[in-house]
N, C-alpha and C. Protein backbone atom coordinates (compact mmCIF):
# COMPACT_ATOMS: atom_id res chain seq x y z
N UNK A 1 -14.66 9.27 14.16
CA UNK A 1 -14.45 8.50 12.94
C UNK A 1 -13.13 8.93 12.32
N UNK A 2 -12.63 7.90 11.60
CA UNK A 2 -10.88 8.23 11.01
C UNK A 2 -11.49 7.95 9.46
N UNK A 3 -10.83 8.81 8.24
CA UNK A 3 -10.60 8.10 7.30
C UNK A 3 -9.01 7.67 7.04
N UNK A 4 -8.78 6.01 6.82
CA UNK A 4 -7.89 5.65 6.32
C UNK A 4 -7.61 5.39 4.94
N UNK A 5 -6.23 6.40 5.04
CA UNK A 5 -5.97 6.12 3.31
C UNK A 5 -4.26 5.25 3.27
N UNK A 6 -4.51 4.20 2.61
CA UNK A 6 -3.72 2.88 3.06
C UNK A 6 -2.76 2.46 1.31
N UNK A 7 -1.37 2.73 1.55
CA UNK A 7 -1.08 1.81 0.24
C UNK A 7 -0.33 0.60 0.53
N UNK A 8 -1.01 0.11 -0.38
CA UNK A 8 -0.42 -1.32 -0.72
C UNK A 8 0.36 -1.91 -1.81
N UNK A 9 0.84 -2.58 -1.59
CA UNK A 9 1.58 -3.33 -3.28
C UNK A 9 0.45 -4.67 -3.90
N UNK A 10 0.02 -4.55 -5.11
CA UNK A 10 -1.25 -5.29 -5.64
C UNK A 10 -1.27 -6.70 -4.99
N UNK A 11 0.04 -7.41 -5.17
CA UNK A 11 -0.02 -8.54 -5.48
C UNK A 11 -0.67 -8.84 -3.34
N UNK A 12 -0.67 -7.98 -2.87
CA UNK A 12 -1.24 -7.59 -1.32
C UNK A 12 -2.72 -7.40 -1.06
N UNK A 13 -3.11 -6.71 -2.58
CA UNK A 13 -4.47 -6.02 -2.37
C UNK A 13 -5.54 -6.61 -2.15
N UNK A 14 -5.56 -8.02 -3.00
CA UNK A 14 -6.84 -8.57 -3.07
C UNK A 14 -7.06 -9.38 -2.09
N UNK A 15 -6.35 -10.44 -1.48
CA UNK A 15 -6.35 -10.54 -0.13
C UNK A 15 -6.92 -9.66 0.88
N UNK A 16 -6.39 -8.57 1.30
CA UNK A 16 -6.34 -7.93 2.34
C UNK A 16 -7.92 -6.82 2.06
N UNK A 17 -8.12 -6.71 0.70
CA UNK A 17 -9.68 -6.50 0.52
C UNK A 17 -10.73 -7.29 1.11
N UNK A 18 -10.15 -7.96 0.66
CA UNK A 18 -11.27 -9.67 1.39
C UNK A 18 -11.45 -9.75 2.42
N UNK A 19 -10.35 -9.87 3.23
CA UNK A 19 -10.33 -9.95 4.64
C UNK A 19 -11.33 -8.63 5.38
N UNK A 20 -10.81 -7.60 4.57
CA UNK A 20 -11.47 -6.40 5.11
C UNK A 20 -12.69 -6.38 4.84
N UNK A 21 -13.54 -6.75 3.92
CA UNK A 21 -14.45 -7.06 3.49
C UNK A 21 -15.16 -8.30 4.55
N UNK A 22 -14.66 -8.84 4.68
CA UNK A 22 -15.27 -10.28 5.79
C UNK A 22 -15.61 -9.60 7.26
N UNK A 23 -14.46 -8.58 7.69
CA UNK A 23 -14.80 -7.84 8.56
C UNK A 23 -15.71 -6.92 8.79
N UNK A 24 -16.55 -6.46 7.80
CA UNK A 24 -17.52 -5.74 7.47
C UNK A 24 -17.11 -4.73 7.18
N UNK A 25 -15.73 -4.43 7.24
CA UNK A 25 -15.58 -2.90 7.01
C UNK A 25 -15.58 -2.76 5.02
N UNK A 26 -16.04 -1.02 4.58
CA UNK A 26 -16.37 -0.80 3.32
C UNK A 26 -14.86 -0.17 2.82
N UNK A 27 -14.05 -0.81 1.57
CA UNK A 27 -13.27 -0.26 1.34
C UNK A 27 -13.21 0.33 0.09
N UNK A 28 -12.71 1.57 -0.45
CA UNK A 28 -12.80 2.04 -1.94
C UNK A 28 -11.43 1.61 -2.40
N UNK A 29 -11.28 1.16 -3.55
CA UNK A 29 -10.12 0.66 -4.41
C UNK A 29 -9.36 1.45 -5.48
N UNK A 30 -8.32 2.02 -5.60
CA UNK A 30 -8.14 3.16 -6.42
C UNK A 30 -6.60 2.83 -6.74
N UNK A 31 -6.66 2.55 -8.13
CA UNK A 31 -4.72 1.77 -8.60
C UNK A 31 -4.04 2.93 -8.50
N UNK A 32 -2.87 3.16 -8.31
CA UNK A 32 -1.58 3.64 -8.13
C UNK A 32 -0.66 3.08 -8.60
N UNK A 33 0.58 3.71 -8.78
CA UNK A 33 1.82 3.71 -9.15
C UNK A 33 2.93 3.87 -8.06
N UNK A 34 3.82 2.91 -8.01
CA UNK A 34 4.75 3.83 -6.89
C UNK A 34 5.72 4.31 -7.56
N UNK A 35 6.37 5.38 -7.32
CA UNK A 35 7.91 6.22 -8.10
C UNK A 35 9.10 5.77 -8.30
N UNK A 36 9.34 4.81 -6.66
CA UNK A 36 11.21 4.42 -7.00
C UNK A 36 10.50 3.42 -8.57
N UNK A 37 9.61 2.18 -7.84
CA UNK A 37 10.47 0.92 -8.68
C UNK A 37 9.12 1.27 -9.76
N UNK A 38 8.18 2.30 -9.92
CA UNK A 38 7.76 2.14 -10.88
C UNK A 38 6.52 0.78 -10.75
N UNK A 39 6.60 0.40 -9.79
CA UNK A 39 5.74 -1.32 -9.77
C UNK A 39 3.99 -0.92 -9.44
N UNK A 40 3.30 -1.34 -9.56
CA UNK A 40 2.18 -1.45 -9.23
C UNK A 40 1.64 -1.26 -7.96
N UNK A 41 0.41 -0.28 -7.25
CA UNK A 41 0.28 -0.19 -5.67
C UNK A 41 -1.84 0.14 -5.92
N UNK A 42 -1.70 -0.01 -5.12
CA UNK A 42 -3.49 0.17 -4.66
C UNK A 42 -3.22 0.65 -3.70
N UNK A 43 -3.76 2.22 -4.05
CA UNK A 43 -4.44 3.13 -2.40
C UNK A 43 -6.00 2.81 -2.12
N UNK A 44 -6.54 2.37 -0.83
CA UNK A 44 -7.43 1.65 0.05
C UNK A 44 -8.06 3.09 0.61
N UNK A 45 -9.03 3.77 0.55
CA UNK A 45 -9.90 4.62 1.47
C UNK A 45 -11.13 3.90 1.93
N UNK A 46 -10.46 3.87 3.33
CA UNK A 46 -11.66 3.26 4.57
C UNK A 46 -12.20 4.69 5.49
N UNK A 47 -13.14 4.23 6.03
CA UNK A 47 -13.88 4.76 6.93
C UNK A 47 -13.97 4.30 8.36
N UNK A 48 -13.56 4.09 9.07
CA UNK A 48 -13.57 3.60 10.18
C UNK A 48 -13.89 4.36 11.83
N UNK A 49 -14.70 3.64 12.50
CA UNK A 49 -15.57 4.34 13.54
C UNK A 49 -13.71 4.21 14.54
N UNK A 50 -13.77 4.96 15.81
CA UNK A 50 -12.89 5.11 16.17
C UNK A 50 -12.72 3.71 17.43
N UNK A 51 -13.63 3.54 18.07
CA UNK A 51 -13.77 2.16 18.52
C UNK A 51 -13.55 0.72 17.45
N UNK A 52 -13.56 0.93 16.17
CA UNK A 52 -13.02 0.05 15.62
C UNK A 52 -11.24 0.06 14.54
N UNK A 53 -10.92 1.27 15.17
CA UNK A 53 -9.80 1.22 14.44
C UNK A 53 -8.45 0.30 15.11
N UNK A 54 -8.32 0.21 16.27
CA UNK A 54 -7.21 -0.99 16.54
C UNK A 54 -7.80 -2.17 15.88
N UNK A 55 -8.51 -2.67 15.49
CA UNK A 55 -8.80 -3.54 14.89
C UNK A 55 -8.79 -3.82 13.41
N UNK A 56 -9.16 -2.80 12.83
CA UNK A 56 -8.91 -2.55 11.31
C UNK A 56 -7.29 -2.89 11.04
N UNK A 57 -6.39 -1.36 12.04
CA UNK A 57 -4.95 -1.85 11.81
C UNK A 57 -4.44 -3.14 12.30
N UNK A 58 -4.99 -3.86 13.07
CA UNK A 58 -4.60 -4.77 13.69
C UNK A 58 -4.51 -5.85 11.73
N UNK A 59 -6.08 -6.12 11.14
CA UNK A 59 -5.99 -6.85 10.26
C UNK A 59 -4.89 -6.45 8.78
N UNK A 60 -4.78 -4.61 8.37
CA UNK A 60 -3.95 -4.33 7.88
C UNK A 60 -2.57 -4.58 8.02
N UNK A 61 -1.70 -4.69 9.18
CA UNK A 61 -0.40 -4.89 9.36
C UNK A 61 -0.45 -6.96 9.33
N UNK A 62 -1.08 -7.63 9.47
CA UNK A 62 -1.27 -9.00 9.33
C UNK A 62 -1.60 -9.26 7.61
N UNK A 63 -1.63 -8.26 7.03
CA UNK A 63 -2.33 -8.54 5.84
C UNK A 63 -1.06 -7.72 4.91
N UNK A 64 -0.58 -7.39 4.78
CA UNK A 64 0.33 -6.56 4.38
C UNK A 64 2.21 -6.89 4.37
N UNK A 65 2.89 -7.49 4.58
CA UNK A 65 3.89 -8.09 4.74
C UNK A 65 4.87 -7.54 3.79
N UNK A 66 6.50 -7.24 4.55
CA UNK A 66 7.24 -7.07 3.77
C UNK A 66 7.99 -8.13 2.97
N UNK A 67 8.85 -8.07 1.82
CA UNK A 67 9.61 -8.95 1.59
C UNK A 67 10.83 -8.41 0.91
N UNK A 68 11.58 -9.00 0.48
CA UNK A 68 12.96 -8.51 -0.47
C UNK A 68 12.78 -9.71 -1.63
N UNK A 69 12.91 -8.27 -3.12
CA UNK A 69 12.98 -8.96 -3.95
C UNK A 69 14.48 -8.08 -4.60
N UNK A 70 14.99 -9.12 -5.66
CA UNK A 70 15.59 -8.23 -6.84
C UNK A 70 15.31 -7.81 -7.50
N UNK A 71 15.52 -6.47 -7.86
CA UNK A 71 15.63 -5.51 -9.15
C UNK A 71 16.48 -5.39 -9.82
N UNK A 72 16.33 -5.31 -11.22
CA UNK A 72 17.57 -4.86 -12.14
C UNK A 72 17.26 -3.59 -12.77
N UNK A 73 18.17 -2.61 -12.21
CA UNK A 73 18.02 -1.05 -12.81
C UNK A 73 19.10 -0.59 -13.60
N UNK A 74 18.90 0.00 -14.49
CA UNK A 74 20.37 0.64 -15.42
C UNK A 74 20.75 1.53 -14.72
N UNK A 75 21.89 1.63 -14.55
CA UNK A 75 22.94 2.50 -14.10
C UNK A 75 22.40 4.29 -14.65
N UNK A 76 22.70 5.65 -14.18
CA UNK A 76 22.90 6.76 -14.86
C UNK A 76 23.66 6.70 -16.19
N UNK A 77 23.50 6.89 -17.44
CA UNK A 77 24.14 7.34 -18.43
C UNK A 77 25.28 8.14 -18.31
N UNK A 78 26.83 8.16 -17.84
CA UNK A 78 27.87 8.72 -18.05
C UNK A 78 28.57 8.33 -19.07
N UNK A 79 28.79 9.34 -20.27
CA UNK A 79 29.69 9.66 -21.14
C UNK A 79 30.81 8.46 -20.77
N UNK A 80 31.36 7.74 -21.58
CA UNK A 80 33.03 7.08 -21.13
C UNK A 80 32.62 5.88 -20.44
N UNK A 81 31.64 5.69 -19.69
CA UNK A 81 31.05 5.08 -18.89
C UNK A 81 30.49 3.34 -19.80
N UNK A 82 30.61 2.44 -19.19
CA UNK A 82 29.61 0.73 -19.32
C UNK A 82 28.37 0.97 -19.28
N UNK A 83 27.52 0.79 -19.51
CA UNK A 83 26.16 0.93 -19.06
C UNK A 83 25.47 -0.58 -19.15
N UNK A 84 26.14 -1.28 -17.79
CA UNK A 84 25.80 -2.44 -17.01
C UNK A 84 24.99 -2.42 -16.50
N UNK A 85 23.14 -2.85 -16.36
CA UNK A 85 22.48 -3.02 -15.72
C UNK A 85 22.88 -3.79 -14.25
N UNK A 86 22.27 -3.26 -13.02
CA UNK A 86 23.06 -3.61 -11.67
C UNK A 86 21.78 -4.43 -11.03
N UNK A 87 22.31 -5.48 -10.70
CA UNK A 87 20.56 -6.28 -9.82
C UNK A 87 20.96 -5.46 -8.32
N UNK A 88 19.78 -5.01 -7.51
CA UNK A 88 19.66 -4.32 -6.23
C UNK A 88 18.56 -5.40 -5.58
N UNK A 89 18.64 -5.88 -4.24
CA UNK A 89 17.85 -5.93 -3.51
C UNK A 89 17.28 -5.25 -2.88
N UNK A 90 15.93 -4.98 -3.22
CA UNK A 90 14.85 -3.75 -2.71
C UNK A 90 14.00 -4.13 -1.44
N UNK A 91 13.58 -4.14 -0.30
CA UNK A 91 11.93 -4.15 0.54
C UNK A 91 11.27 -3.90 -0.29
N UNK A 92 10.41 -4.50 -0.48
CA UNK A 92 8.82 -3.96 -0.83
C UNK A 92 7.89 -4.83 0.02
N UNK A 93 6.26 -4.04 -0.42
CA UNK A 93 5.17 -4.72 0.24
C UNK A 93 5.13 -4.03 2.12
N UNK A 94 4.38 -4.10 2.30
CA UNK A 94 4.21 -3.63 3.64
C UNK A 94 3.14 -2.75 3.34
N UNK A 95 2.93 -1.90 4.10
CA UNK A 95 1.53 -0.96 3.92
C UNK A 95 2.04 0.60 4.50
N UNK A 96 1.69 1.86 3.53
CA UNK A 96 1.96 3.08 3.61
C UNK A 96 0.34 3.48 4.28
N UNK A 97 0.39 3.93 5.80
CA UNK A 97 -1.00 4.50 6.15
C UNK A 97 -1.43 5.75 6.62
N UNK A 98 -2.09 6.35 6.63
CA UNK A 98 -2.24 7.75 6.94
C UNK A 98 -3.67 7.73 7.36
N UNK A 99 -3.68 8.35 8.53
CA UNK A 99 -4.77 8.70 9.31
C UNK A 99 -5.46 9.86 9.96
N UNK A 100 -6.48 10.52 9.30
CA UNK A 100 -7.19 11.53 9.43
C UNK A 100 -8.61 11.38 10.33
N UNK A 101 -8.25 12.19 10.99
CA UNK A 101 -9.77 12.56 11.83
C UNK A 101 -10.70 13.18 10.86
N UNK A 102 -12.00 12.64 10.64
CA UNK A 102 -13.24 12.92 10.36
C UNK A 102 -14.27 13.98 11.06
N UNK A 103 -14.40 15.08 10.65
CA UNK A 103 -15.33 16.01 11.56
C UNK A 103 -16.98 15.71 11.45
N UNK A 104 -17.08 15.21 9.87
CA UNK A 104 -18.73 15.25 9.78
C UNK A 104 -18.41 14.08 8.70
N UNK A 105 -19.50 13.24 8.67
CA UNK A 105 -19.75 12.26 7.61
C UNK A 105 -21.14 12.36 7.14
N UNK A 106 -21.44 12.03 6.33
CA UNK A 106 -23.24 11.61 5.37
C UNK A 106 -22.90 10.55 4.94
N UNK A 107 -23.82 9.36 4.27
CA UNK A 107 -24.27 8.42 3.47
C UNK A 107 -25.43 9.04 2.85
N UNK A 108 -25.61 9.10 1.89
CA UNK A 108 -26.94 9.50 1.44
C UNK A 108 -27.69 7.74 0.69
């Protein structure tokens, strides 16, 4: 058994809950923050038997998609300096996953 701990960007989450959900698999929902842009993320802890994990990732990477948006970030504060907000085109969306082997599980 693996536990997967999966982030996502929201506007990703509820979808890809669903789906996961249709698949029978049980997912826990837990909001996050991400650091650069500050935007909104949902970390996903699944459980998954090891005979069903190409399949899980199979529906996560179909469910998950990158895209490019713009951002507008203020510049560092230098003395002497404009302080012109700069639009950046960022990636976001896609899925951050990490995968751990399970030694013992319970349900009670």
């Amino acid at each position: 058994m693996k536990l997967i701990i999966s982030i996502v960007q929201d506007v990703d989450s509820e979808n890809l809950i669903q789906r996961l959900n249709e698949e029978g698999y049980r997912v826990t929902k837990i909001s996050s923050t991400g650091g650069f842009l500050r935007a909104g993320n949902t970390t996903l802890l699944s459980g998954v038997n090891d005979e069903e994990y190409e399949k899980f990732m199979d529906i996560m990477e179909s469910n998950s998609k990158t895209r490019i948006i713009t951002k507008t970030i203020s510049p560092v504060n230098i003395p002497g300096q404009a302080m012109i907000p700069v639009p950046v085109e960022v990636k976001v969306g896609g899925a951050t996953i990490f995968v751990m082997n399970v030694v013992d599980f319970k349900r009670f």
